[in-house]
N, C-alpha and C. Protein backbone atom coordinates (compact mmCIF):
# COMPACT_ATOMS: atom_id res chain seq x y z
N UNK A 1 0.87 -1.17 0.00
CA UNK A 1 0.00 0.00 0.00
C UNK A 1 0.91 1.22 0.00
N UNK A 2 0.50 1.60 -0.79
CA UNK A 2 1.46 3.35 -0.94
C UNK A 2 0.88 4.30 0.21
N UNK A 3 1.73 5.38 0.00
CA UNK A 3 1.56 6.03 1.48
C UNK A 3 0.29 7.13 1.44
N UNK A 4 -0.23 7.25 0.10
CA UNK A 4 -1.25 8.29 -0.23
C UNK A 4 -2.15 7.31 0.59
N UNK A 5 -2.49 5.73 -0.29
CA UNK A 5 -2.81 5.30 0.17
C UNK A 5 -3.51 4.73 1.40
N UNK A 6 -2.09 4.70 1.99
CA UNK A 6 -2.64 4.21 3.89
C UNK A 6 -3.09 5.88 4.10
N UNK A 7 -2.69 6.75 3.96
CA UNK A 7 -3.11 8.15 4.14
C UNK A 7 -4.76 7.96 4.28
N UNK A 8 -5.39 7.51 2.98
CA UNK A 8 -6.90 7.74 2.85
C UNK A 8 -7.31 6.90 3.54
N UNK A 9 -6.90 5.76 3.72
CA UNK A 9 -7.83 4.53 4.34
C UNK A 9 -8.06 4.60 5.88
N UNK A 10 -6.59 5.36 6.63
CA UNK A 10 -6.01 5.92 7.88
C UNK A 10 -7.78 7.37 8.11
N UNK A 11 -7.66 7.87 6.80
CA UNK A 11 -9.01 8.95 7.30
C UNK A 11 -9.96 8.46 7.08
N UNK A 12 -10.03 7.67 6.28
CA UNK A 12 -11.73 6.62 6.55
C UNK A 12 -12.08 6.44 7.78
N UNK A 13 -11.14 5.67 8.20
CA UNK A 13 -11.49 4.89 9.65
C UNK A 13 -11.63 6.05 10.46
N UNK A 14 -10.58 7.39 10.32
CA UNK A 14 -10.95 7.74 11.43
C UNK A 14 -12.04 8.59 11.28
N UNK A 15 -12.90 8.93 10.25
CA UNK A 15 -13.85 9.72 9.82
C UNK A 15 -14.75 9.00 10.53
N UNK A 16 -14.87 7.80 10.27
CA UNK A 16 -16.02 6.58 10.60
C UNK A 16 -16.01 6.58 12.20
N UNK A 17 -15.24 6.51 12.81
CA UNK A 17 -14.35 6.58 14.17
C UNK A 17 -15.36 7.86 15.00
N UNK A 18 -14.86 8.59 14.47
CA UNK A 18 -15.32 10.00 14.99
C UNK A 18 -17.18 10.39 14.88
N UNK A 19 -17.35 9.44 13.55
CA UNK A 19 -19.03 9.72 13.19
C UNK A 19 -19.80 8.72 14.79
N UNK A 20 -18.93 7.58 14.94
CA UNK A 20 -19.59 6.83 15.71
C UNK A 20 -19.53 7.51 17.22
N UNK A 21 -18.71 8.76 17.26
CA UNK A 21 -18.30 8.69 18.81
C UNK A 21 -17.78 8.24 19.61
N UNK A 22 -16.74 7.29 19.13
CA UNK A 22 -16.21 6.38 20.02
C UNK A 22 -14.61 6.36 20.10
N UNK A 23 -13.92 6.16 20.85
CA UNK A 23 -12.64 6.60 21.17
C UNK A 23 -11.91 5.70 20.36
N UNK A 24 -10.73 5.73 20.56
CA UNK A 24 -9.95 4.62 19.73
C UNK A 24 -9.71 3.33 20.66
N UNK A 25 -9.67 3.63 21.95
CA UNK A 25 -9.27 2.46 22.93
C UNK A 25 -10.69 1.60 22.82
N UNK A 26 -11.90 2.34 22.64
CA UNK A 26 -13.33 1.85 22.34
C UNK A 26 -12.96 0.67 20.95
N UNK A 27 -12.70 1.34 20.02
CA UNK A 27 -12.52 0.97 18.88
C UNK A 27 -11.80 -0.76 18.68
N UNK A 28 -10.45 -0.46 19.57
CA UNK A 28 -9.69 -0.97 19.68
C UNK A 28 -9.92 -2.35 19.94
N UNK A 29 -11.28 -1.90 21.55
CA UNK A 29 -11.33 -3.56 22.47
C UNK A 29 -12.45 -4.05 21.49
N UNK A 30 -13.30 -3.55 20.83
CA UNK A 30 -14.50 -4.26 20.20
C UNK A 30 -14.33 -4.89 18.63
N UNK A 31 -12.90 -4.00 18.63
CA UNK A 31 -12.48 -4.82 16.79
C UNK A 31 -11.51 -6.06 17.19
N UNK A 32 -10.95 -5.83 18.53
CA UNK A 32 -10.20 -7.07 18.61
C UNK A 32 -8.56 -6.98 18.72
N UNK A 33 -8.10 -5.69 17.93
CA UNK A 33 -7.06 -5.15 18.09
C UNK A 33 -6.34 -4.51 18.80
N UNK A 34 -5.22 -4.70 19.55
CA UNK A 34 -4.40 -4.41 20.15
C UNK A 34 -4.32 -2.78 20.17
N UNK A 35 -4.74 -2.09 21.05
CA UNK A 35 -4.73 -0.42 20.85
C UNK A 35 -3.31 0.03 20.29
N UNK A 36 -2.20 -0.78 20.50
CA UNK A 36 -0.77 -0.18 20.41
C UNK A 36 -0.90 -0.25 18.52
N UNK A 37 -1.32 -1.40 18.37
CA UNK A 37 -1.44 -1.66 16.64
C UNK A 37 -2.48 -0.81 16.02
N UNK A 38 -3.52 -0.77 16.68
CA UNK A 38 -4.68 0.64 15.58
C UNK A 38 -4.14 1.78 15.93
N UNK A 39 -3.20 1.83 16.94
CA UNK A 39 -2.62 3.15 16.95
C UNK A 39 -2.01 3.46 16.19
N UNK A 40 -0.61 2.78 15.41
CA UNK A 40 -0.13 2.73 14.43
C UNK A 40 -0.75 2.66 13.18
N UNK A 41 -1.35 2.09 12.74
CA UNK A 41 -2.41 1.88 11.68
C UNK A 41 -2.99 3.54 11.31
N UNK A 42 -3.63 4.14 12.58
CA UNK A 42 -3.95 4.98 12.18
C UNK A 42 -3.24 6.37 12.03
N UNK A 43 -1.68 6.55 12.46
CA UNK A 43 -0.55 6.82 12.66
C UNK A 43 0.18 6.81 11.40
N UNK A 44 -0.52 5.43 10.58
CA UNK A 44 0.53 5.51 9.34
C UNK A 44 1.49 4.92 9.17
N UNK A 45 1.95 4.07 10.36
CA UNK A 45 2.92 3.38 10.56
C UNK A 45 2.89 2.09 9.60
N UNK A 46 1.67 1.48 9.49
CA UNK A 46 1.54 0.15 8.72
C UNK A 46 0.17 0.22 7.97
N UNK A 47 0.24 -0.88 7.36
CA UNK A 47 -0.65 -0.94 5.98
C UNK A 47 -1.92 -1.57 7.21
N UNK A 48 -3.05 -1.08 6.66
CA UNK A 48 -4.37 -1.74 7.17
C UNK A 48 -3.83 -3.54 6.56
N UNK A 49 -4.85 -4.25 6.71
CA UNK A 49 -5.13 -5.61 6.24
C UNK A 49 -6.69 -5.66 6.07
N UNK A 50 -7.18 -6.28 5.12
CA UNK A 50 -8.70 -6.51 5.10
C UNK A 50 -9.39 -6.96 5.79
N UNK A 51 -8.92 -8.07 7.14
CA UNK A 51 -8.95 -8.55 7.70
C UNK A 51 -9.08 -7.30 9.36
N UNK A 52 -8.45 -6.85 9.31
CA UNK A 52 -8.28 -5.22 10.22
C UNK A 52 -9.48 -4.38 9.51
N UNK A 53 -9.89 -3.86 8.51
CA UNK A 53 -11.13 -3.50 7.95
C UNK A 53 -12.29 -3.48 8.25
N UNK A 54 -12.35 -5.38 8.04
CA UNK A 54 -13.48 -5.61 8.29
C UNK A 54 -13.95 -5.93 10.20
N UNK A 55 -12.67 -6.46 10.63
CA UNK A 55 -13.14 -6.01 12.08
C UNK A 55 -13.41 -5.11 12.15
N UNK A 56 -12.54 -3.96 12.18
CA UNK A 56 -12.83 -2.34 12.02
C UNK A 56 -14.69 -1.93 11.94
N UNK A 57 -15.04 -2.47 10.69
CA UNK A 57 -15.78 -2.25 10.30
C UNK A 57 -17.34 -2.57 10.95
N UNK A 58 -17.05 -3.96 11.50
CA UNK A 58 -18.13 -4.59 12.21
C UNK A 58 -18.20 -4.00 14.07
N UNK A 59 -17.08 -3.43 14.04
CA UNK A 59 -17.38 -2.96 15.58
C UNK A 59 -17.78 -1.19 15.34
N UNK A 60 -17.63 -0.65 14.44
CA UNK A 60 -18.35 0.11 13.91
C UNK A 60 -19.46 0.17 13.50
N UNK A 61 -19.91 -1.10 13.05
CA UNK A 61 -21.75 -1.29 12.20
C UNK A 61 -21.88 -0.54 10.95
N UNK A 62 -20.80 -0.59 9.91
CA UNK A 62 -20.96 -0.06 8.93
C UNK A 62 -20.11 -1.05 7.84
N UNK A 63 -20.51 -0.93 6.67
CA UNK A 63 -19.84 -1.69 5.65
C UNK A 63 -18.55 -1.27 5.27
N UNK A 64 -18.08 -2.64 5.07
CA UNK A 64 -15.91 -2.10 4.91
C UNK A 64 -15.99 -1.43 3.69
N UNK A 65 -16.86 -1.34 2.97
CA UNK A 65 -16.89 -0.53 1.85
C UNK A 65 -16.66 1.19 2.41
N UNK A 66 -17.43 1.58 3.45
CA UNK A 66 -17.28 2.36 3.45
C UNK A 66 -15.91 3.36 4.18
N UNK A 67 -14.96 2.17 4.45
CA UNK A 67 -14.01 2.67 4.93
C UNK A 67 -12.60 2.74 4.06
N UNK A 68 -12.98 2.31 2.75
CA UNK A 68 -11.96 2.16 1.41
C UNK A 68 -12.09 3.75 0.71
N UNK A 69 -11.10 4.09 0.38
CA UNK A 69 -11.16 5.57 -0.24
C UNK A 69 -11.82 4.99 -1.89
N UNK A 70 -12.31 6.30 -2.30
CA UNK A 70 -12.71 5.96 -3.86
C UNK A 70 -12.24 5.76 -5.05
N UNK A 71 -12.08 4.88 -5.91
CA UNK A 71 -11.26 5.28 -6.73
C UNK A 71 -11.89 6.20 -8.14
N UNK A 72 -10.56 6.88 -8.66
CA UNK A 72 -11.33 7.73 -9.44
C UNK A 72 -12.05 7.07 -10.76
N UNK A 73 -13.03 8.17 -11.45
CA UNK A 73 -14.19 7.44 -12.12
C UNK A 73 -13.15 7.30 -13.61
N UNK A 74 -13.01 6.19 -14.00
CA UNK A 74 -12.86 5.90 -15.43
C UNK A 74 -13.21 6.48 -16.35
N UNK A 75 -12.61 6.79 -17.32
CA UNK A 75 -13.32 7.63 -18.67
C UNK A 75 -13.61 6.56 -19.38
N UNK A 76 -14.63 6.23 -20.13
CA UNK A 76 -15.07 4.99 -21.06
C UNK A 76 -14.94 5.40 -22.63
């Protein structure tokens, strides 16, 4: 993952993060992840995993879709 990359996916989560109200240590115990590691993650330090996503995602209550940045629209 390139660094623009983890950049956008890093503000997904925490966009999503922040919509829910919930802290990161919140975040942390209900996705399963180690607070020291979503700290980093969201830090920039390391690449998400899909697998990190979709926990992410389910202790959030929202689809991992919506935590993937967009890609731009194709010209046909």
């Amino acid at each position: 993952m390139g660094t623009e990359l983890r950049h956008l996916v890093a503000a997904s989560v925490e966009a999503a993060r922040l919509h829910a109200g919930v802290s990161l240590g919140w975040l942390a115990d209900r996705s399963g992840l180690p607070v020291e590691t979503l700290d980093g993650l969201m830090r920039e330090q390391a690449d998400f995993t899909m697998v990190d996503l979709a926990r992410i995602a389910e202790a959030l209550d929202v689809a991992v879709t919506t935590l993937l940045p967009c890609s731009p629209a194709e010209d046909l």
